[in-house]
C-alpha atoms as a PDB file:
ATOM      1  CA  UNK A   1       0.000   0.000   0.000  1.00  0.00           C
ATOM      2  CA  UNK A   2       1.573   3.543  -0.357  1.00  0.00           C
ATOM      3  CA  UNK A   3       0.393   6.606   0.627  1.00  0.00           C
ATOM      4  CA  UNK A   4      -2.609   7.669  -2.152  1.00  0.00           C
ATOM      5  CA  UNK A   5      -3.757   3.729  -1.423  1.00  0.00           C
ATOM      6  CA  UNK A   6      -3.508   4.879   2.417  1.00  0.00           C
ATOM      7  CA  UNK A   7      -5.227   8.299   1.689  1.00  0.00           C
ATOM      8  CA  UNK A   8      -7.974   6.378  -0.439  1.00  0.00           C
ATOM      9  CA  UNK A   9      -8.963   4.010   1.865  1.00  0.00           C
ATOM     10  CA  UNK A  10      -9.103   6.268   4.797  1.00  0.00           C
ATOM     11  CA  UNK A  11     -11.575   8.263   2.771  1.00  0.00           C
ATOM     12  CA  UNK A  12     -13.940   5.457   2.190  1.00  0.00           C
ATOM     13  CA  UNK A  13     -14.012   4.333   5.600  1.00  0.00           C
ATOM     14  CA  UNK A  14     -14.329   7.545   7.321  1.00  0.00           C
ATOM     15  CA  UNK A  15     -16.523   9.461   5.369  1.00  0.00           C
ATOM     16  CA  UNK A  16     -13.823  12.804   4.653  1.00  0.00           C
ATOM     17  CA  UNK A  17     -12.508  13.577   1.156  1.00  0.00           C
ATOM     18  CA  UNK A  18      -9.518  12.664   0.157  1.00  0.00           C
ATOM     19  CA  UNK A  19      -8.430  16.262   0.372  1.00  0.00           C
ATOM     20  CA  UNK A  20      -8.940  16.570   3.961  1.00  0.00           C
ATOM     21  CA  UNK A  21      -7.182  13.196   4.590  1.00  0.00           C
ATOM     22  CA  UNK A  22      -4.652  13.740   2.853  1.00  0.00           C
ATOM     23  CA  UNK A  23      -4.262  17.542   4.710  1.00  0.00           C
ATOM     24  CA  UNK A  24      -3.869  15.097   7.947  1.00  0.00           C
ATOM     25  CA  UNK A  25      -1.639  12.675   6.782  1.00  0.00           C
ATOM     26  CA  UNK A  26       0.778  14.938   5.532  1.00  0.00           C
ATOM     27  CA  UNK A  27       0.586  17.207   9.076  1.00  0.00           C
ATOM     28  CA  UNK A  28       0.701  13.974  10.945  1.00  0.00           C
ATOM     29  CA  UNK A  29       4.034  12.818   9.259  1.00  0.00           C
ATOM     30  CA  UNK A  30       5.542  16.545   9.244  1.00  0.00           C
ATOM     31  CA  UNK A  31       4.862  16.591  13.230  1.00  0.00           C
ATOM     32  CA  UNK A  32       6.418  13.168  13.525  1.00  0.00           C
ATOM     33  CA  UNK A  33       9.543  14.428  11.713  1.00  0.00           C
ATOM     34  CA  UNK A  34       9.671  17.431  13.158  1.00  0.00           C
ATOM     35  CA  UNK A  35       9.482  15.991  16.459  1.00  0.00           C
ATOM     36  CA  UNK A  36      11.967  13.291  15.208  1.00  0.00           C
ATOM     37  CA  UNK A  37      14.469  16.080  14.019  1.00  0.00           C
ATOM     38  CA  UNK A  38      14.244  17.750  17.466  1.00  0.00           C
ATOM     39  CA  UNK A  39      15.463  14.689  19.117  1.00  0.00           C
ATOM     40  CA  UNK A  40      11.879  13.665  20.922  1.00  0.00           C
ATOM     41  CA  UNK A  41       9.735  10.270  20.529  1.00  0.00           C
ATOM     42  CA  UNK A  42       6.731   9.759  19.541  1.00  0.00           C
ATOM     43  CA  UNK A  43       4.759   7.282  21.011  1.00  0.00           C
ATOM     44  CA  UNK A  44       0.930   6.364  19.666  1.00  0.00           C
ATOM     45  CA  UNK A  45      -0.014   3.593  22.438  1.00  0.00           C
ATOM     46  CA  UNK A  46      -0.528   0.066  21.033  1.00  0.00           C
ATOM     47  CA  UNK A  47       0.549   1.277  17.606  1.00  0.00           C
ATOM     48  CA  UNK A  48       4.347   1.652  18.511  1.00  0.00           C
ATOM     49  CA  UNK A  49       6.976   3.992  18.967  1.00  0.00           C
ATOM     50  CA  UNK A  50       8.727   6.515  16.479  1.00  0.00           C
ATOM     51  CA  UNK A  51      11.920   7.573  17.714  1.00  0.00           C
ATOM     52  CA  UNK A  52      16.015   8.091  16.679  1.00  0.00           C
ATOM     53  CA  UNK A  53      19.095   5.637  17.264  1.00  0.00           C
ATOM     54  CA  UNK A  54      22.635   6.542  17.473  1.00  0.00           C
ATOM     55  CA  UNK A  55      24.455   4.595  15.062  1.00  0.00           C
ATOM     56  CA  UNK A  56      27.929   4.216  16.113  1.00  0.00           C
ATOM     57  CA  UNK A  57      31.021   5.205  13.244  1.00  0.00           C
ATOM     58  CA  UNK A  58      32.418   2.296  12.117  1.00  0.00           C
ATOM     59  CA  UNK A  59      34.941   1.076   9.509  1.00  0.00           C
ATOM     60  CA  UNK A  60      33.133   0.019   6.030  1.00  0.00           C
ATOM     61  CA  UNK A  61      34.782  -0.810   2.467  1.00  0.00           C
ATOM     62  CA  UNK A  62      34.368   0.320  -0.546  1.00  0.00           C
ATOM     63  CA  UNK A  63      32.927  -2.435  -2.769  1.00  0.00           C
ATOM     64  CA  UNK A  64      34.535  -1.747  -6.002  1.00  0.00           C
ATOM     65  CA  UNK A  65      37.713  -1.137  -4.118  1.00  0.00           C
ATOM     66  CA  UNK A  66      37.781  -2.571  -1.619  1.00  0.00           C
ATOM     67  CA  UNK A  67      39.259   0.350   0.177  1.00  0.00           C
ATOM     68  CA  UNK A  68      38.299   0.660   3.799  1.00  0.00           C
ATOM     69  CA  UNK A  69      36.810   4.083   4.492  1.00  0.00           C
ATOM     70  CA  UNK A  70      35.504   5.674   7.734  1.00  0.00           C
ATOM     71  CA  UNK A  71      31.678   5.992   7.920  1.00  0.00           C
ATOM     72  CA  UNK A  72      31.009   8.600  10.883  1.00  0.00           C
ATOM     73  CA  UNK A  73      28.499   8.643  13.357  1.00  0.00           C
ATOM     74  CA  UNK A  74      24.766   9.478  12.667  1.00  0.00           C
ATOM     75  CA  UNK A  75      21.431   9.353  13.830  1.00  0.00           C
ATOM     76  CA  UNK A  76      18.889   7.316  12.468  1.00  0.00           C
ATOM     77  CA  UNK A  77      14.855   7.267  12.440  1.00  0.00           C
ATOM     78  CA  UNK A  78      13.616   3.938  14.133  1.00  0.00           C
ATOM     79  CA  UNK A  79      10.099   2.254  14.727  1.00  0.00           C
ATOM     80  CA  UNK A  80       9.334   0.137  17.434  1.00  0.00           C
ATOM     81  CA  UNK A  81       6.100  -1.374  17.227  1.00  0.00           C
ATOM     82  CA  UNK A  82       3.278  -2.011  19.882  1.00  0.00           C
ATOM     83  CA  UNK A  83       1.736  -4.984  21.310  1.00  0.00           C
ATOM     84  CA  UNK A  84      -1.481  -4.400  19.787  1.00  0.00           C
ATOM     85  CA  UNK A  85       0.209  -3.888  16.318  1.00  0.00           C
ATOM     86  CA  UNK A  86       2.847  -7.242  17.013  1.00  0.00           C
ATOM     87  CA  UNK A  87      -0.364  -9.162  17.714  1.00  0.00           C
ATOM     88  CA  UNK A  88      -3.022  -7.980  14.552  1.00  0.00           C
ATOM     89  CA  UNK A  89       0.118  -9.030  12.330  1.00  0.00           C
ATOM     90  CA  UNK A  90       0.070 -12.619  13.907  1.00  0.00           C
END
């Protein structure tokens, strides 16, 4: 599903046109990211958690090359998802 599938659906079911849902869904992702960007979580109970990682630098190689090259620390988006969610996917 992507997100006109997501935005078409959503309209069906709830009754809104698909202008106002997609209005939403784009606010609702630029909060998460914003919020995401500022270094806070976001946490919808029993749907799951939206929050950044550290990833530590590390030592990769070039596959053409093989020349070893330095890859420097960053900070990742990351998605941990609730119980309700881990058990409708069952």
């Amino acid at each position: 599903m992507n997100k006109q599938d997501l935005i078409n659906s959503i309209s069906e079911k709830s009754g809104l046109t698909k202008k106002d849902v997609e209005s939403v869904l784009n606010s609702f992702l630029g909060e998460v990211t914003d919020a995401l960007s500022s270094g806070d979580k976001v946490q919808l109970i029993g749907f799951g958690t939206f929050e950044t990682r550290k990833r530590s630098a590390r030592v990769g190689r070039n596959p053409q090359t093989g020349a070893t090259l330095e890859i420097a620390e960053s900070k990742v988006p990351a998605f941990k998802a609730g119980n309700k969610l881990k058990e409708a996917v069952k």
